[in-house]
N, C-alpha and C. Protein backbone atom coordinates (compact mmCIF):
# COMPACT_ATOMS: atom_id res chain seq x y z
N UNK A 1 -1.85 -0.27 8.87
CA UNK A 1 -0.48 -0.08 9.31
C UNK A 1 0.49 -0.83 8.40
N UNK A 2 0.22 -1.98 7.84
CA UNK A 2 0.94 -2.89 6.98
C UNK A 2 1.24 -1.71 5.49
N UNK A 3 0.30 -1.58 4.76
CA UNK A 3 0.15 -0.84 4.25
C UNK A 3 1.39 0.63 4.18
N UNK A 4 0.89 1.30 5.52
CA UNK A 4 1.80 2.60 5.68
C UNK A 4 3.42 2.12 5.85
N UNK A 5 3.49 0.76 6.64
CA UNK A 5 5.18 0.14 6.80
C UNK A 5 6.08 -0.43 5.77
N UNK A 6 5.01 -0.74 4.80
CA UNK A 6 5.91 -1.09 3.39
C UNK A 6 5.55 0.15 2.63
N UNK A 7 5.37 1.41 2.61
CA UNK A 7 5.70 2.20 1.86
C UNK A 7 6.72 2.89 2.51
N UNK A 8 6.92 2.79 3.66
CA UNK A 8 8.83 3.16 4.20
C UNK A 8 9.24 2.75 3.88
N UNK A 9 9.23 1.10 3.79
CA UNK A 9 10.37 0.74 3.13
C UNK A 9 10.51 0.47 2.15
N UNK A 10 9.34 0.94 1.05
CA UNK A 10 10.31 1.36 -0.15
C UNK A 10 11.09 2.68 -0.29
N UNK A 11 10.51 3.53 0.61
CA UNK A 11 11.52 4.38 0.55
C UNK A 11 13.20 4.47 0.92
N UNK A 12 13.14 3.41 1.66
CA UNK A 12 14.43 2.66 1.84
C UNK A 12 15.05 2.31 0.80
N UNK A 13 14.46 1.99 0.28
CA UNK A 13 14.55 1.36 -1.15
C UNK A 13 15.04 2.23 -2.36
N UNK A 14 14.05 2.98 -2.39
CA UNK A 14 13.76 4.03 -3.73
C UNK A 14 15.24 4.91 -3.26
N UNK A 15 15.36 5.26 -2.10
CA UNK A 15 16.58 6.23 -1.73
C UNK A 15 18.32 5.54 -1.77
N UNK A 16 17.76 4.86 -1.68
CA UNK A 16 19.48 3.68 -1.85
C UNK A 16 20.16 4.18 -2.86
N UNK A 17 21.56 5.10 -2.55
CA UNK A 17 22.34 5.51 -3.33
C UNK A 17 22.22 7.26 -3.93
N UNK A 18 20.76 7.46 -2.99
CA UNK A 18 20.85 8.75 -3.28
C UNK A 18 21.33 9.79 -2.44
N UNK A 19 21.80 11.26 -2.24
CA UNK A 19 22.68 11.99 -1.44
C UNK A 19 20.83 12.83 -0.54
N UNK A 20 22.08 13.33 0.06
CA UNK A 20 20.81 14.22 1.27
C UNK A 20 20.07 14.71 0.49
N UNK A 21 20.64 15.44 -0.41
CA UNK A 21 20.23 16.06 -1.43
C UNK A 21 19.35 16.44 -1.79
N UNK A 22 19.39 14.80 -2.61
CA UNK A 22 18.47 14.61 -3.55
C UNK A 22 17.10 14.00 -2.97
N UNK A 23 16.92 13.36 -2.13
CA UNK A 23 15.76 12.88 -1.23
C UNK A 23 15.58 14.63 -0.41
N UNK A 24 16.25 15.67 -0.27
CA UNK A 24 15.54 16.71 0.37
C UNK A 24 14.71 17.22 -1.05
N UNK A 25 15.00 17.73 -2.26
CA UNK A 25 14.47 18.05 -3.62
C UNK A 25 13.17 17.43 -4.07
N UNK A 26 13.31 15.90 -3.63
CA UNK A 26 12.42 14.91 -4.07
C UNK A 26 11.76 14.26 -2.83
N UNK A 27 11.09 14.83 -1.80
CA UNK A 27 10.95 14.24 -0.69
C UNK A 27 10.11 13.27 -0.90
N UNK A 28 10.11 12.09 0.63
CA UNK A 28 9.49 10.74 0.06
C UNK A 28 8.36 11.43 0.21
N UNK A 29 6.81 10.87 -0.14
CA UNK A 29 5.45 11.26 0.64
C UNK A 29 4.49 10.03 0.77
N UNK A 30 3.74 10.40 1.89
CA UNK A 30 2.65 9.32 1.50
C UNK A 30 1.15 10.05 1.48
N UNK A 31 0.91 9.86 0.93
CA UNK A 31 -0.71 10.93 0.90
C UNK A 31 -2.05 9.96 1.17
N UNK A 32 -2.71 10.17 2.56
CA UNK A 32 -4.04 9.80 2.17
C UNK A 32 -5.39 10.57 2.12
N UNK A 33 -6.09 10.13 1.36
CA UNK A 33 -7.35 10.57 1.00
C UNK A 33 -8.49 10.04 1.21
N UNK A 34 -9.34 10.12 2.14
CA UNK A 34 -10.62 9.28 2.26
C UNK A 34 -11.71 10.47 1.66
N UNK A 35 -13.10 9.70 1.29
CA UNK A 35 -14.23 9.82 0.99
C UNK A 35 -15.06 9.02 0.85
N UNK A 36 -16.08 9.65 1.12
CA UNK A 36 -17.54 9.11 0.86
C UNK A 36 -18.20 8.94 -0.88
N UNK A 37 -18.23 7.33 -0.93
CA UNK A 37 -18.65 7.29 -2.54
C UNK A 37 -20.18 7.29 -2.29
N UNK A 38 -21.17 7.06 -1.53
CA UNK A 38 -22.16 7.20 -1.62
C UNK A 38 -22.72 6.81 0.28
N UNK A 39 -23.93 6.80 0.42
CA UNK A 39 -24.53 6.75 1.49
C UNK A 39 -24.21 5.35 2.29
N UNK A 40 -23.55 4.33 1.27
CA UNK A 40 -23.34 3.01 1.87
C UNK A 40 -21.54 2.71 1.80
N UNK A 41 -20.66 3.56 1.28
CA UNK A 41 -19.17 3.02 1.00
C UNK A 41 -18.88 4.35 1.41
N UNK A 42 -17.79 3.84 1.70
CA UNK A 42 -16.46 4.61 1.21
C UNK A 42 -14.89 4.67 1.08
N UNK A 43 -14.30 5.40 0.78
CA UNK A 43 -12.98 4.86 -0.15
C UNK A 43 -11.89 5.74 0.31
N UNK A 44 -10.57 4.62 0.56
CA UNK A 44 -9.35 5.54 1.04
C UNK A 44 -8.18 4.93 0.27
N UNK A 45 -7.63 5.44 -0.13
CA UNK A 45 -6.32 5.69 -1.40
C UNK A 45 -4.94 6.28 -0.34
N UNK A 46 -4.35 5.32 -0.11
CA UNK A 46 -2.83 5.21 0.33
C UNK A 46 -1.85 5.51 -1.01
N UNK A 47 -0.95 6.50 -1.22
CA UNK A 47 -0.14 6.64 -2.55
C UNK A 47 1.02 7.18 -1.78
N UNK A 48 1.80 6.85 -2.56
CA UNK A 48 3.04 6.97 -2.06
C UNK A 48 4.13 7.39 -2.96
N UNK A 49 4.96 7.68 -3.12
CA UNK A 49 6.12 7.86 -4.34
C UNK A 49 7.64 7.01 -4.04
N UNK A 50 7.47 6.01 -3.70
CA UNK A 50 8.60 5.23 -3.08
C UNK A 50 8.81 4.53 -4.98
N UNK A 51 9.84 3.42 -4.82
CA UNK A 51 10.27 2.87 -5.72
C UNK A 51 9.02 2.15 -6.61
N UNK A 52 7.68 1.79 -6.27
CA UNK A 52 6.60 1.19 -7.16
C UNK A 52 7.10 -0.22 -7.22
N UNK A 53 6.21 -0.75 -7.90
CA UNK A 53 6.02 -2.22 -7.84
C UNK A 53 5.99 -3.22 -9.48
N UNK A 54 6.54 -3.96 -9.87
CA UNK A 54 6.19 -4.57 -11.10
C UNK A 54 4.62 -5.39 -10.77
N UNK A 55 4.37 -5.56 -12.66
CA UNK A 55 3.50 -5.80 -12.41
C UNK A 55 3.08 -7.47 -11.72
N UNK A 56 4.20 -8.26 -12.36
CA UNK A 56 4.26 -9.71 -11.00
C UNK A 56 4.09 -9.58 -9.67
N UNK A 57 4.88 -8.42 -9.29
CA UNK A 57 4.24 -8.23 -8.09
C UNK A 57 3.57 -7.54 -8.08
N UNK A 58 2.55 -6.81 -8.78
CA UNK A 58 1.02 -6.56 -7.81
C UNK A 58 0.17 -7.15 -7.85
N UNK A 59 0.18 -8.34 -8.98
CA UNK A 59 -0.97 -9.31 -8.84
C UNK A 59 -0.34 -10.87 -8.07
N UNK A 60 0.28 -10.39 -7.20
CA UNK A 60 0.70 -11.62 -5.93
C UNK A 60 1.10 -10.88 -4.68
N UNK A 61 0.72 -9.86 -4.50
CA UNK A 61 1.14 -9.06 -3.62
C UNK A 61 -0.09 -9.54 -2.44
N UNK A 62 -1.03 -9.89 -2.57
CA UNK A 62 -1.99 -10.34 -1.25
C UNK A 62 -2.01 -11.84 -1.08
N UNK A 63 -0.55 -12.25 -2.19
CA UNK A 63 -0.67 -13.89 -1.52
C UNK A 63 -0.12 -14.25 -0.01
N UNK A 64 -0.45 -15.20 0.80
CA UNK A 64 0.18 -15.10 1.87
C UNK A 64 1.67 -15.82 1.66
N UNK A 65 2.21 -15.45 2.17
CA UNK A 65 3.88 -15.91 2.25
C UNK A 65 4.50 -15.16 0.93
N UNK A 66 4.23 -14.43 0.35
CA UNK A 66 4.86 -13.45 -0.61
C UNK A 66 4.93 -12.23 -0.11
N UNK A 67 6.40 -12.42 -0.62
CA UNK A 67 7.03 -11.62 0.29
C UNK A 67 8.32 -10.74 -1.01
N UNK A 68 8.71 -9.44 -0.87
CA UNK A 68 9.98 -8.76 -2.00
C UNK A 68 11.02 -8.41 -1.03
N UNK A 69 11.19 -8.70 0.30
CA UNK A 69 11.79 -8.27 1.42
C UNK A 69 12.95 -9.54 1.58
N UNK A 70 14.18 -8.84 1.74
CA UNK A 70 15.17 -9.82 1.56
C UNK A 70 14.72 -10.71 3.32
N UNK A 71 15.68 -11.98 3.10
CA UNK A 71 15.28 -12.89 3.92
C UNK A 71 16.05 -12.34 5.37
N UNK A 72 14.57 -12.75 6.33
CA UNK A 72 14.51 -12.37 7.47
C UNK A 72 13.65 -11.02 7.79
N UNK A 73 13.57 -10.32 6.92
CA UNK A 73 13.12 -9.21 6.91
C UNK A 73 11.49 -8.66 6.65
N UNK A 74 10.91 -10.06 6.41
CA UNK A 74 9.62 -10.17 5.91
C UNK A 74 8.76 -11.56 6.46
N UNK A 75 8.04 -11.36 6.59
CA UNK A 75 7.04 -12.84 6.47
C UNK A 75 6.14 -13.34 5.17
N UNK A 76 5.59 -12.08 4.73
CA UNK A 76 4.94 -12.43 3.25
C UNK A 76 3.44 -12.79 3.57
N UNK A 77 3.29 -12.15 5.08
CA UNK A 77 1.90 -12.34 5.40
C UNK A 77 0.86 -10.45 5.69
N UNK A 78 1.99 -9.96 5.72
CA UNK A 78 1.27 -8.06 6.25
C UNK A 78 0.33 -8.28 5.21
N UNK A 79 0.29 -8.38 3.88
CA UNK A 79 -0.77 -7.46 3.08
C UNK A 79 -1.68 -8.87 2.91
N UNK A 80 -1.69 -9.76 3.10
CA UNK A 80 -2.23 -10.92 2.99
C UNK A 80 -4.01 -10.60 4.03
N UNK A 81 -2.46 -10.18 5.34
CA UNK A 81 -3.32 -9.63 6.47
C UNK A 81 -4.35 -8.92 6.23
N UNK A 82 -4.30 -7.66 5.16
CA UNK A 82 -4.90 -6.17 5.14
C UNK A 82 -5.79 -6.84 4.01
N UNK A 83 -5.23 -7.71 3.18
CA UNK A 83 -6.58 -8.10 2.14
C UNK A 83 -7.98 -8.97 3.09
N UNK A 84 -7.32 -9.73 3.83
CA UNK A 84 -8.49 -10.53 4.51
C UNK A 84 -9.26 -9.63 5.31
N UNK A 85 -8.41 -8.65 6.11
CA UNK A 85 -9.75 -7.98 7.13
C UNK A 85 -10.38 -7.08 6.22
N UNK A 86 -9.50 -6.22 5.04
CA UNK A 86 -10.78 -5.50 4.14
C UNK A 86 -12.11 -6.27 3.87
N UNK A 87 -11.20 -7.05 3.05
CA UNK A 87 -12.57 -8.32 2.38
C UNK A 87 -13.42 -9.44 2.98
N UNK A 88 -12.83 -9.88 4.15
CA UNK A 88 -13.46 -11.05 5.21
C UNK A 88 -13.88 -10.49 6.29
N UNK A 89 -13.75 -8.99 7.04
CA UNK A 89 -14.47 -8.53 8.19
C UNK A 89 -14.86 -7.58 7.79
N UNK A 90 -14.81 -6.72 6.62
CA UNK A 90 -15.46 -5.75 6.55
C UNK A 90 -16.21 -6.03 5.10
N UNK A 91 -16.31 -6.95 4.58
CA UNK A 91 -16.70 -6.98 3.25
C UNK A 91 -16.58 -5.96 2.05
N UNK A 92 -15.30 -5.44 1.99
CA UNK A 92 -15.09 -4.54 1.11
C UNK A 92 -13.90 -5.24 -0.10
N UNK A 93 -13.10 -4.22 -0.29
CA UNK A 93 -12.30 -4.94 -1.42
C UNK A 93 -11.19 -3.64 -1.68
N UNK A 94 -9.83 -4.51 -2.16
CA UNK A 94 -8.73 -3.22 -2.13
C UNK A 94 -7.85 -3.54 -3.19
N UNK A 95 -7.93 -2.69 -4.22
CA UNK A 95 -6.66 -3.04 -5.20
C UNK A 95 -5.39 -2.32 -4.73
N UNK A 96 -4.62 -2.49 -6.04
CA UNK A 96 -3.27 -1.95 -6.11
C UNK A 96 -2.95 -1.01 -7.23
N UNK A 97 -2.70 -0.13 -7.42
CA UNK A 97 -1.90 0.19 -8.75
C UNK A 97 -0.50 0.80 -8.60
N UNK A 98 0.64 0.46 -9.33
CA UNK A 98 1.99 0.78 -9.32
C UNK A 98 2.60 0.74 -10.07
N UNK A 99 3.50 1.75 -10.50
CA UNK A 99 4.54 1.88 -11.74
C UNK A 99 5.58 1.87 -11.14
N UNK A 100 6.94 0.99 -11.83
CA UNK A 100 7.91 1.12 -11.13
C UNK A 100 8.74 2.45 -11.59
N UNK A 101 9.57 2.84 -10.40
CA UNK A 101 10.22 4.12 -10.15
C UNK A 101 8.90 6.05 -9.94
N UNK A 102 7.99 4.80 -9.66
CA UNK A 102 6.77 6.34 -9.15
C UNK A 102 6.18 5.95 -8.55
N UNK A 103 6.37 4.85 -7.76
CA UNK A 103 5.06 4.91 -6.48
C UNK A 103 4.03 3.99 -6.57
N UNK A 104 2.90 3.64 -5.15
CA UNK A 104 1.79 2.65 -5.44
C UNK A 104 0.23 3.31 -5.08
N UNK A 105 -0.27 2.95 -5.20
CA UNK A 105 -1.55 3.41 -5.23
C UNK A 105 -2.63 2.19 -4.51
N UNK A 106 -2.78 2.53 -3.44
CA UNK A 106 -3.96 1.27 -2.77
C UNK A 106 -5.15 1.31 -2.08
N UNK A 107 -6.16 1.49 -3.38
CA UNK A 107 -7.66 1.83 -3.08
C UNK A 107 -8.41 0.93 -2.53
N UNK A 108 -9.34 1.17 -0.86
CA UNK A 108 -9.76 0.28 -0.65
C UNK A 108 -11.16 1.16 -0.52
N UNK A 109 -11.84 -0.16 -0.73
CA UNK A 109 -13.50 0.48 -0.24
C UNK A 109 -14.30 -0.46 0.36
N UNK A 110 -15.00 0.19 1.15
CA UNK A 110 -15.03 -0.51 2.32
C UNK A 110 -16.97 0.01 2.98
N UNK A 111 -17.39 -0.69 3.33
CA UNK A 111 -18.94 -0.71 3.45
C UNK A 111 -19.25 0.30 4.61
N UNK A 112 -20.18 1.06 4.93
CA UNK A 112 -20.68 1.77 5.87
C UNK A 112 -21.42 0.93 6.51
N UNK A 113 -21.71 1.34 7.75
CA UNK A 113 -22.48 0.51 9.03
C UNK A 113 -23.15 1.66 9.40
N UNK A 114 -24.26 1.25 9.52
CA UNK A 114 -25.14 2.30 10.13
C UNK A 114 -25.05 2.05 12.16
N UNK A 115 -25.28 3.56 11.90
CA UNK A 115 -24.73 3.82 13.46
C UNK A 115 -26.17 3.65 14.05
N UNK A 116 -25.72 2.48 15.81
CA UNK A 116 -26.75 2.35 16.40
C UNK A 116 -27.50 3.39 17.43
């Protein structure tokens, strides 16, 4: 959910200053995609086309208390959040990739449990 709530608001973001218009022409999206990488993982890719991210911020983007959200508006703990339960309750692992003015990309993969 952290995840899906900051790619609204970059669209908040990304749209600032643009007319009905042009956000109807260019609509925001978020696309996900899950699959199966093999009999033990598998992998889901959150992408989005909001404003993107520099690269300072994507390699501090799972610190806790980092935060790009003007003050009050953030805690700097959501993705902090989403890195620990990927990686500390599910033992998986989740990058980032983002260009600014096209969007982010956030692959996680994540272990299968065999069903009892």
């Amino acid at each position: 959910m952290n995840i899906l709530a900051n790619a609204i608001d970059a669209f908040d973001q990304a749209n600032k200053g643009k007319t009905y218009r042009e956000i109807e022409v260019n609509p925001n999206v978020i696309i996900i995609h899950t699959s199966r990488l093999n009999e033990h993982q598998i992998k889901i890719q959150i992408q989005d086309n909001g404003c993107g991210m520099s690269q300072d911020t994507q390699d501090r983007i799972f610190e806790p208390g980092f935060t790009t959200k003007e003050v009050g508006k953030g805690t700097g703990l959501g993705m902090a959040i989403v890195h620990q339960i990927i990686t500390e309750k599910h033992g998986g692992d989740i990058k980032v990739q983002s260009e600014l003015g096209q969007g982010s990309t956030f692959t996680l993969r994540i272990p299968m449990k065999a069903a009892r």
